[in-house]
N, C-alpha and C. Protein backbone atom coordinates (compact mmCIF):
# COMPACT_ATOMS: atom_id res chain seq x y z
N UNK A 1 -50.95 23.88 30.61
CA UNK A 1 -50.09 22.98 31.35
C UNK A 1 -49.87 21.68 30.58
N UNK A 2 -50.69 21.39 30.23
CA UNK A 2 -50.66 19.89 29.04
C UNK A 2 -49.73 20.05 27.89
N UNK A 3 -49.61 21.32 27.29
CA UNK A 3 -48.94 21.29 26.28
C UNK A 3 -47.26 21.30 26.81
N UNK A 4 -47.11 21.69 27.66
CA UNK A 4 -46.09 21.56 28.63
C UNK A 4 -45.50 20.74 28.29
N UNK A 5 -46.09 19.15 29.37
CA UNK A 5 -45.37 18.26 29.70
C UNK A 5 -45.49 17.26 28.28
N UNK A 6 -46.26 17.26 27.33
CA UNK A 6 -46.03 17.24 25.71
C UNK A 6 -44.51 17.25 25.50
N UNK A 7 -44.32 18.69 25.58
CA UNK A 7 -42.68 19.14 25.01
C UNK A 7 -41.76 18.65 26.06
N UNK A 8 -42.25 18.34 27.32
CA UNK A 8 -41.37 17.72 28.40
C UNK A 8 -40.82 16.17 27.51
N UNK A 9 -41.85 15.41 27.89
CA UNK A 9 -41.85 14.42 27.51
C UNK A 9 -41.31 14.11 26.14
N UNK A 10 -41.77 15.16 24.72
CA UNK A 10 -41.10 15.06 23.75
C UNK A 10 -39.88 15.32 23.89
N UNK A 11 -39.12 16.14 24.42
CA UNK A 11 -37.83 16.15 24.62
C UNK A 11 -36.50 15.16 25.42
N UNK A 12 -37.30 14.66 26.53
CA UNK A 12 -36.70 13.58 27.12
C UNK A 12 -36.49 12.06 26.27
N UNK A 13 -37.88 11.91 25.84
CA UNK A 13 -37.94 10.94 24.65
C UNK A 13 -36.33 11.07 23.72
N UNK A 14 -36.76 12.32 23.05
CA UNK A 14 -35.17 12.61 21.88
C UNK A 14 -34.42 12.45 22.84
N UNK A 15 -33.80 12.96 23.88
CA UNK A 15 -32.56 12.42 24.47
C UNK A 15 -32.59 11.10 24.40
N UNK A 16 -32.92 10.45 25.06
CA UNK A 16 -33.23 9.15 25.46
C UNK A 16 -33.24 8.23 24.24
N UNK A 17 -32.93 8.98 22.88
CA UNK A 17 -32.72 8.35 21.65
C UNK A 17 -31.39 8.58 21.33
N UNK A 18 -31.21 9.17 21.57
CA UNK A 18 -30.07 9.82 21.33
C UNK A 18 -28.43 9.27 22.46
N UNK A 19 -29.11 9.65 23.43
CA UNK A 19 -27.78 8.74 24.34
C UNK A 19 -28.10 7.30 24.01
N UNK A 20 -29.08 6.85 23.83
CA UNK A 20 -29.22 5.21 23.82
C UNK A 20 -28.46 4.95 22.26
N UNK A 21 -28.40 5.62 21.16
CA UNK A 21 -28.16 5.36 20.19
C UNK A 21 -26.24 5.75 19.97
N UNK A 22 -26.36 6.69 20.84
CA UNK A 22 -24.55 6.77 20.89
C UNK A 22 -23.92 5.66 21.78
N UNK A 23 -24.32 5.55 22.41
CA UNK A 23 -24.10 3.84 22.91
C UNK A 23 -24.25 2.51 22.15
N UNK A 24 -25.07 2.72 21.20
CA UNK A 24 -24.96 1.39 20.78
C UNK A 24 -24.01 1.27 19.45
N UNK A 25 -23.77 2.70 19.14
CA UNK A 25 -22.50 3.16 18.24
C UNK A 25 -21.32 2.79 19.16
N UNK A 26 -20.75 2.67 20.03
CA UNK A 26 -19.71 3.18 20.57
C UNK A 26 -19.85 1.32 21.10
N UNK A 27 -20.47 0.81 21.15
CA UNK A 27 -20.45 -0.60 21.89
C UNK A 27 -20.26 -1.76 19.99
N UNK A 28 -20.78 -0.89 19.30
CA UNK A 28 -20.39 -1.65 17.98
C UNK A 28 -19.60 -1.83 17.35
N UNK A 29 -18.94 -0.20 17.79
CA UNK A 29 -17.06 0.32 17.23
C UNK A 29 -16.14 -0.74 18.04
N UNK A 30 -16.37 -0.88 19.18
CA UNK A 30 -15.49 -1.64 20.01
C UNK A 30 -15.34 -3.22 19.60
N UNK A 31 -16.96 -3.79 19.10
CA UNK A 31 -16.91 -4.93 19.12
C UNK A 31 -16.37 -5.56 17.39
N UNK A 32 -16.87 -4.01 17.15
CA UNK A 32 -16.12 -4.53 15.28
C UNK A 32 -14.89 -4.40 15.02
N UNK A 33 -13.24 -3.80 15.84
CA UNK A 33 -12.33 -3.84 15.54
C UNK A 33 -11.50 -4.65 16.87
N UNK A 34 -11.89 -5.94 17.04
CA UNK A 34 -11.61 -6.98 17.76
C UNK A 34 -11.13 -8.13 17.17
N UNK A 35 -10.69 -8.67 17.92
CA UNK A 35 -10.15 -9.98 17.27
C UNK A 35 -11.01 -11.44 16.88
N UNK A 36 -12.40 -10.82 17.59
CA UNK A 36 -13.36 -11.87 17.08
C UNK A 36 -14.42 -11.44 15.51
N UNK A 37 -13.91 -10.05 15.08
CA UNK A 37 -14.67 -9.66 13.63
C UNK A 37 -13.90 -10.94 12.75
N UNK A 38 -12.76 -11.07 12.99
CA UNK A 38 -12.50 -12.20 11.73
C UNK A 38 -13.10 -13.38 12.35
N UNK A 39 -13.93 -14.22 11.93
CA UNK A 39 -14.35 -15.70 12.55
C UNK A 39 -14.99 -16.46 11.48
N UNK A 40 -14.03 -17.37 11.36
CA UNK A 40 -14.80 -18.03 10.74
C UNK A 40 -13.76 -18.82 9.19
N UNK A 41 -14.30 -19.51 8.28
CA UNK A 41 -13.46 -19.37 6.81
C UNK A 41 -13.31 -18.78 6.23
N UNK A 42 -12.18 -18.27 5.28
CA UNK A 42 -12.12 -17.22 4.25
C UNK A 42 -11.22 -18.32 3.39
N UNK A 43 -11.42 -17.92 2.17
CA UNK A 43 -10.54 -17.97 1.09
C UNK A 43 -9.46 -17.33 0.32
N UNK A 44 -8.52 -17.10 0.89
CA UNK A 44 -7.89 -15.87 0.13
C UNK A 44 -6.78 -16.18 -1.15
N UNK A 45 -6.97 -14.96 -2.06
CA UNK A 45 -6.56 -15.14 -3.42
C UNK A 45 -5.38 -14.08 -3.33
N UNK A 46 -4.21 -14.29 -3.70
CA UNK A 46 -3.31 -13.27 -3.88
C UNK A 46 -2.63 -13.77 -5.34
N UNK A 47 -2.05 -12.32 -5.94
CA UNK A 47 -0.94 -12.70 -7.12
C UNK A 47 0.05 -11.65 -6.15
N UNK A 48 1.55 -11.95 -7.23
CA UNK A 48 2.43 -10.39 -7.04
C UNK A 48 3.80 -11.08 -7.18
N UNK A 49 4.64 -10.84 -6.80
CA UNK A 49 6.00 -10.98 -6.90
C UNK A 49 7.11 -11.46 -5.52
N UNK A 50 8.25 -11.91 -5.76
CA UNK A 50 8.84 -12.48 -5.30
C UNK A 50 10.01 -11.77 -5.93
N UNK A 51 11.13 -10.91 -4.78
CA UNK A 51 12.20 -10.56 -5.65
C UNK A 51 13.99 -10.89 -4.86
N UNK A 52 14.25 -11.87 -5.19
CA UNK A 52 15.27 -12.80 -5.43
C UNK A 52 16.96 -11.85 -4.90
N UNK A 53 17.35 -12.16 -4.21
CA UNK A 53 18.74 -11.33 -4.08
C UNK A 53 19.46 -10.84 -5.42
N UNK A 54 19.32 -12.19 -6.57
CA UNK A 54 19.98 -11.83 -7.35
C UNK A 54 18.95 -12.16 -8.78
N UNK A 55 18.74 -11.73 -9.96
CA UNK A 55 18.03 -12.37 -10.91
C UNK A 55 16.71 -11.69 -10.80
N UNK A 56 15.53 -11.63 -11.91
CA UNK A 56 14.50 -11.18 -12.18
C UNK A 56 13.51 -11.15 -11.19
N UNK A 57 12.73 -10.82 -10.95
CA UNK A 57 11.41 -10.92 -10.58
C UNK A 57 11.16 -11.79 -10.46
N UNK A 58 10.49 -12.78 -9.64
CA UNK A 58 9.73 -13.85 -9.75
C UNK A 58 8.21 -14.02 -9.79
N UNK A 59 7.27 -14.42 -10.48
CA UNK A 59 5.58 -14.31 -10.51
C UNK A 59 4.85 -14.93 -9.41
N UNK A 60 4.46 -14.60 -8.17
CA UNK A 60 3.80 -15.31 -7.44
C UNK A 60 2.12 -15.65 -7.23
N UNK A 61 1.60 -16.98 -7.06
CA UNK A 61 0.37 -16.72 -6.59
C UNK A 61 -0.28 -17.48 -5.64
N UNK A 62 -1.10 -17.81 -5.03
CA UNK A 62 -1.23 -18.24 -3.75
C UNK A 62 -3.53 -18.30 -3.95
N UNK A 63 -3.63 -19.54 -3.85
CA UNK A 63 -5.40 -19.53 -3.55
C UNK A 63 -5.22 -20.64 -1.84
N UNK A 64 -5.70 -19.91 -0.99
CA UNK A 64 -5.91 -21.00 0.19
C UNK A 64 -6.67 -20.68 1.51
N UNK A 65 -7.17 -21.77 1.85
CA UNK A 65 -8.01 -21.44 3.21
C UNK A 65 -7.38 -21.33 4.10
N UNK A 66 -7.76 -20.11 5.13
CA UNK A 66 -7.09 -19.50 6.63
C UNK A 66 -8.87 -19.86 7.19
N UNK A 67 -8.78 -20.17 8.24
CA UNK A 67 -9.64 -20.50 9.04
C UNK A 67 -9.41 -19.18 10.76
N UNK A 68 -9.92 -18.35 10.73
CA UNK A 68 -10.06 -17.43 11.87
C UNK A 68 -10.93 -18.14 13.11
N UNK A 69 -10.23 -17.89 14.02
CA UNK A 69 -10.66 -19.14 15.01
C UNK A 69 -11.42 -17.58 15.94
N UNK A 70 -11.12 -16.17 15.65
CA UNK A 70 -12.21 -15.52 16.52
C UNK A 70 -11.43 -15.20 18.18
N UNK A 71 -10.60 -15.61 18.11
CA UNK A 71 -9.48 -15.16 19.33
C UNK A 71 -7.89 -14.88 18.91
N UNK A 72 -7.83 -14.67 17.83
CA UNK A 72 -6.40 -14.19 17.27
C UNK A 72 -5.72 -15.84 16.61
N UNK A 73 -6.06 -16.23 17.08
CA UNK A 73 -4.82 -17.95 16.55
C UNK A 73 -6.11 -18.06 14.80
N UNK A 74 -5.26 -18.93 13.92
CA UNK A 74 -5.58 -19.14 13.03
C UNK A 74 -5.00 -20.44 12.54
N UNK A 75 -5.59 -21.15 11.97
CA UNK A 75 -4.79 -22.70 11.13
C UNK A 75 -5.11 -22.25 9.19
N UNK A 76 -4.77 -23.47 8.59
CA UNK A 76 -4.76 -23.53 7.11
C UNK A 76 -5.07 -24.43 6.66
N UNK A 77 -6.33 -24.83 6.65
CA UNK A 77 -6.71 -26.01 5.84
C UNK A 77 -5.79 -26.85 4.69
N UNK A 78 -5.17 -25.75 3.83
CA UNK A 78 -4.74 -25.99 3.03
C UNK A 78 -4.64 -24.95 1.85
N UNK A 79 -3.66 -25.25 0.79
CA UNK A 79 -3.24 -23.86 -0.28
C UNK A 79 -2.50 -24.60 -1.17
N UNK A 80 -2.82 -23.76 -2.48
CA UNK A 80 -1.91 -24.31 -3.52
C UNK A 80 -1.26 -22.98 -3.71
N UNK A 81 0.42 -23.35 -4.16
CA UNK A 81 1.09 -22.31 -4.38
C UNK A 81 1.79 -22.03 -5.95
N UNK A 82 1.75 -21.02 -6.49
CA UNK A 82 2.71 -20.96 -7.45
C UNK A 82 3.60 -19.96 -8.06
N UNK A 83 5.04 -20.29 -7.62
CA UNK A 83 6.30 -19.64 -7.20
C UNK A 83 7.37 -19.81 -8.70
N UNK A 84 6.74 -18.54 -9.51
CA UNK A 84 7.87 -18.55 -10.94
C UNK A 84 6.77 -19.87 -11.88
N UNK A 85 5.99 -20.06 -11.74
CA UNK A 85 5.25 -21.65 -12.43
C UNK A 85 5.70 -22.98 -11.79
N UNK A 86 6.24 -23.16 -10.79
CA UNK A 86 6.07 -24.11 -9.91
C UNK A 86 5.26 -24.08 -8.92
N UNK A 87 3.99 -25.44 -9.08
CA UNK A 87 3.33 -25.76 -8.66
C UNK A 87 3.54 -26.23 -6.89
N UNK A 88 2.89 -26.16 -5.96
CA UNK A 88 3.41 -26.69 -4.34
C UNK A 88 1.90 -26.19 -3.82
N UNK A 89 1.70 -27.64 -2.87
CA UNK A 89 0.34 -27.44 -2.29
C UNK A 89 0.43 -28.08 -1.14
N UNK A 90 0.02 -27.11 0.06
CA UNK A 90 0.47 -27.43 1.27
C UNK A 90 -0.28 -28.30 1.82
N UNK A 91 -0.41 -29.33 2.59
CA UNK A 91 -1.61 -30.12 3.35
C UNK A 91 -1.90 -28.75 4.25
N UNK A 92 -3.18 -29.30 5.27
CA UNK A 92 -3.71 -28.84 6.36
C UNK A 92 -2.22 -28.89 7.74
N UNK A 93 -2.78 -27.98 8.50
CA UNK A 93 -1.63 -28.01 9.61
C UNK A 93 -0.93 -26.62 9.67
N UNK A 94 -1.08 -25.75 8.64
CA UNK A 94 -0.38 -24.73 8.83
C UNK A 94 -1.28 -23.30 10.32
N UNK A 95 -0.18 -23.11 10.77
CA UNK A 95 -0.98 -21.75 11.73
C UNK A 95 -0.46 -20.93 11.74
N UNK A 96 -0.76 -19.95 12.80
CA UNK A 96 -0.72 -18.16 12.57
C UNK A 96 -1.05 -17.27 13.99
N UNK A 97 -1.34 -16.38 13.59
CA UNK A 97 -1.85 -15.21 14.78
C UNK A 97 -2.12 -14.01 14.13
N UNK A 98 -3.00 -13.52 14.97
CA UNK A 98 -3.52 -12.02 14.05
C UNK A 98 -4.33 -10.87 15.17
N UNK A 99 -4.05 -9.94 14.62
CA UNK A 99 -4.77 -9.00 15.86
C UNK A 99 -5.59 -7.69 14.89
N UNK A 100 -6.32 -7.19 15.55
CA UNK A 100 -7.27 -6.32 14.80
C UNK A 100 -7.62 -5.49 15.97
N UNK A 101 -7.31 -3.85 14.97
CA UNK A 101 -7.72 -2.78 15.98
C UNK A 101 -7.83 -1.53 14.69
N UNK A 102 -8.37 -0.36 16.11
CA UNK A 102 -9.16 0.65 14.82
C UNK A 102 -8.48 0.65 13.50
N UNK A 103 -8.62 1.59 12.67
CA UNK A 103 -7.92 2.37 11.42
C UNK A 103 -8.12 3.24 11.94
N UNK A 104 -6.64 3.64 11.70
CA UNK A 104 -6.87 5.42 11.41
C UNK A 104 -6.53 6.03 10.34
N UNK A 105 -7.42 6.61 9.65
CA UNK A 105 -8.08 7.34 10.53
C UNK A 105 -9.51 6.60 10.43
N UNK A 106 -10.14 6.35 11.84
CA UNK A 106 -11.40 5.50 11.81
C UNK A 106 -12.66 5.92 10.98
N UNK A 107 -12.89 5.03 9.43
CA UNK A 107 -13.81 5.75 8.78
C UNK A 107 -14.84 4.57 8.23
N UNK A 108 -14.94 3.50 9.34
CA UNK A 108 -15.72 2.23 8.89
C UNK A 108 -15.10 1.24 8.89
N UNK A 109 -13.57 1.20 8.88
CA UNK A 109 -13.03 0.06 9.11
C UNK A 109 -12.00 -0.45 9.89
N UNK A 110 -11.25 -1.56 10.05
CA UNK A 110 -9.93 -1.74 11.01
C UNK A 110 -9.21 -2.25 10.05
N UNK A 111 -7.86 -2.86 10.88
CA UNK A 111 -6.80 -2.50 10.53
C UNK A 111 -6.12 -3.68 11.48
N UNK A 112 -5.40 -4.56 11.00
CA UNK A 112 -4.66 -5.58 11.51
C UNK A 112 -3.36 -5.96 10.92
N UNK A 113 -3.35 -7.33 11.70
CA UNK A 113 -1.84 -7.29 11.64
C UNK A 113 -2.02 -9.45 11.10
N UNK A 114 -1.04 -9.92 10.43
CA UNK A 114 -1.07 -11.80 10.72
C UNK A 114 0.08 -11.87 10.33
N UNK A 115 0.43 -13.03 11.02
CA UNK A 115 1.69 -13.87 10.72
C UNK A 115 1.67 -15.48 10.43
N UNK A 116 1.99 -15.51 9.78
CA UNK A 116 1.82 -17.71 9.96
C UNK A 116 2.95 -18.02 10.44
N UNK A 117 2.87 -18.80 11.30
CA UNK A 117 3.98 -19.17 12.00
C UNK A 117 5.39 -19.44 11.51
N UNK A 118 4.99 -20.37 10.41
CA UNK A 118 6.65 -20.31 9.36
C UNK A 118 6.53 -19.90 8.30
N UNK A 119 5.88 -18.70 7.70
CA UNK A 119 5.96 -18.53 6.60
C UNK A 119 5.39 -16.70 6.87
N UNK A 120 5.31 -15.86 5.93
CA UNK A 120 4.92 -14.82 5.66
C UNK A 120 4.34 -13.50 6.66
N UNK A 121 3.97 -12.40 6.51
CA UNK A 121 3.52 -11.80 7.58
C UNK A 121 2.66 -10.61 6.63
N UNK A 122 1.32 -10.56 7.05
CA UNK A 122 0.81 -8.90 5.93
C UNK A 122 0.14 -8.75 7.09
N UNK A 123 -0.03 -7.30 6.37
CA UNK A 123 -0.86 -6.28 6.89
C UNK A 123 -2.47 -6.62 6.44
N UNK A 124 -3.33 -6.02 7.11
CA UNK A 124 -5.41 -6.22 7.20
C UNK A 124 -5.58 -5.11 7.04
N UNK A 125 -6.42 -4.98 6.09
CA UNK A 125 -7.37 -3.67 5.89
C UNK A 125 -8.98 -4.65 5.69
N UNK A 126 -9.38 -4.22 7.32
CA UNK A 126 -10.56 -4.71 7.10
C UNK A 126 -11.91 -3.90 7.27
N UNK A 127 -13.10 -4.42 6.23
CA UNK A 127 -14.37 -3.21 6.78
C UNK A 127 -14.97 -3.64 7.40
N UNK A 128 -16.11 -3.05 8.09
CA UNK A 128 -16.66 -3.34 9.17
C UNK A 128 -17.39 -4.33 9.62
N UNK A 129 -17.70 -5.44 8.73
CA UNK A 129 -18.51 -6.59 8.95
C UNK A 129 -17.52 -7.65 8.68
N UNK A 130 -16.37 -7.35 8.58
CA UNK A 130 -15.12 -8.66 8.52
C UNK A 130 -15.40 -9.45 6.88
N UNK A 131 -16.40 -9.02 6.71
CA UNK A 131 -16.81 -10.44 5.10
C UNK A 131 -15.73 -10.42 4.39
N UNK A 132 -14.78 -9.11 3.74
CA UNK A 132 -13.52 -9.60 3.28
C UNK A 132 -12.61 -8.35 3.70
N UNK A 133 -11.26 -9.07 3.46
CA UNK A 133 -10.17 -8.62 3.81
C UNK A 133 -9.12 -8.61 2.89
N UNK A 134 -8.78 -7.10 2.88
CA UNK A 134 -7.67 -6.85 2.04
C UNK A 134 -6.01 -7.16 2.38
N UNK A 135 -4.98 -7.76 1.88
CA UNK A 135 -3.95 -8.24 2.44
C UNK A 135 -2.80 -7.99 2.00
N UNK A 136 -1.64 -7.48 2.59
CA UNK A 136 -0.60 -7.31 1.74
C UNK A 136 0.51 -7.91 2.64
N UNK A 137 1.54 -8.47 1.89
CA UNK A 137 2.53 -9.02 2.75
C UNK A 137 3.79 -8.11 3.32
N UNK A 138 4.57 -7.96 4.21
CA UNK A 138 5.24 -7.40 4.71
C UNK A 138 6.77 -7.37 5.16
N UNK A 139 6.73 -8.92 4.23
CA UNK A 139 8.22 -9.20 4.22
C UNK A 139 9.16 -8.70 3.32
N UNK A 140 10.14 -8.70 3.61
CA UNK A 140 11.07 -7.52 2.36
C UNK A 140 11.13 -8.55 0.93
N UNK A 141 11.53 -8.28 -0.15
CA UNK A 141 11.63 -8.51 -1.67
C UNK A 141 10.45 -8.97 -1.35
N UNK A 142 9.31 -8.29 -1.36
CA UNK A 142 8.17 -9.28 -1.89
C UNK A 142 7.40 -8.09 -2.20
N UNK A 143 6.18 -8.28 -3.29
CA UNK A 143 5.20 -7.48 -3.49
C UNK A 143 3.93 -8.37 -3.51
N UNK A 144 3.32 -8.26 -3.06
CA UNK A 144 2.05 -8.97 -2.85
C UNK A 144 1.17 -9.14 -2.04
N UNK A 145 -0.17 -8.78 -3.00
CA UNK A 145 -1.44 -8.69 -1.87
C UNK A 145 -2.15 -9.52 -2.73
N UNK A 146 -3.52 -9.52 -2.17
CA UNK A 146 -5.01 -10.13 -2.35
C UNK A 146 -6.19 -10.09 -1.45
N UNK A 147 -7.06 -10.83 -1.71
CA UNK A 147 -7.92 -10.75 -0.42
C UNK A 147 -8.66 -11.96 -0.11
N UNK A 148 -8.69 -11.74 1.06
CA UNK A 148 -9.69 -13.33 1.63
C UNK A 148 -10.97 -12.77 1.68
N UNK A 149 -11.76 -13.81 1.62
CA UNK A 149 -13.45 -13.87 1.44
C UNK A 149 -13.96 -14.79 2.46
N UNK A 150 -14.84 -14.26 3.37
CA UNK A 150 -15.64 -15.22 4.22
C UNK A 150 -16.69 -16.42 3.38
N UNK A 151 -16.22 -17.67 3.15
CA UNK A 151 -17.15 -18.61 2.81
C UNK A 151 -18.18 -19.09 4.13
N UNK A 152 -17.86 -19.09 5.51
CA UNK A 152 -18.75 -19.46 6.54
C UNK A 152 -18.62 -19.32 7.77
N UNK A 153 -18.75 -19.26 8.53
CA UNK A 153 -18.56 -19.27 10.25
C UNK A 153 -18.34 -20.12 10.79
């Protein structure tokens, strides 16, 4: 009879690991492709192009802080820009919006969306701990991505 409730008990135990542990999967998935995984500073670095109605290619590049406020809104500390080798560096004041939800196909990471209010719009490819983010822009004649880096919370 003892050896019994042994295998009773050993078995309830494994469940009891097992549902508790698919739950805390399924409560982590939810909370990591939210709009509060981005929070915090990043730095993001992009190069790529700029292409002009009429005339060549243009060389673009872009280093600047987006600040993720962790509820979708975002500001810009500030950015230096450079459009063909002209230099332009924005003060603080710039903002945005952004939303984050699964990837599919869901394999560790999400998948978002930002806009800055007067300027640009890319796509997020983000992994699962938000630390950086891959970016590409989405406006027509343009080619260009990079990625932001979490410097802090």
């Amino acid at each position: 009879m003892t050896g019994r409730w042994v295998l009773l008990a050993a078995a309830l135990l494994a469940a009891a690991m097992v549902l508790g542990t698919s739950g805390a999967a399924l409560a982590d998935k939810d909370a990591r492709c939210a709009v509060g995984t981005l929070h915090g500073l990043y730095v993001f670095a992009a190069t790529g192009f700029s292409i002009p109605a009429s005339g060549p290619a243009q060389p673009k590049s872009v280093v600047e802080w987006i600040r993720f406020n962790g509820d979708g809104t975002l500001d810009v500390p500030g950015a230096t820009r450079s459009l063909n080798g002209v230099i332009g560096r924005t003060p603080p004041g710039g903002t945005g919006s952004y939303t984050v939800e699964d990837l599919v196909p869901a394999d560790g990471g999400c998948a978002g969306s930002l806009t800055f209010t007067d300027g640009p719009s890319f796509d997020l490819f983000i992994p699962q701990k938000g630390e950086a983010i891959r970016m590409i822009q989405t406006n027509a004649n343009n080619v260009f991505q990079g990625m932001a880096t979490r410097v802090s919370r």
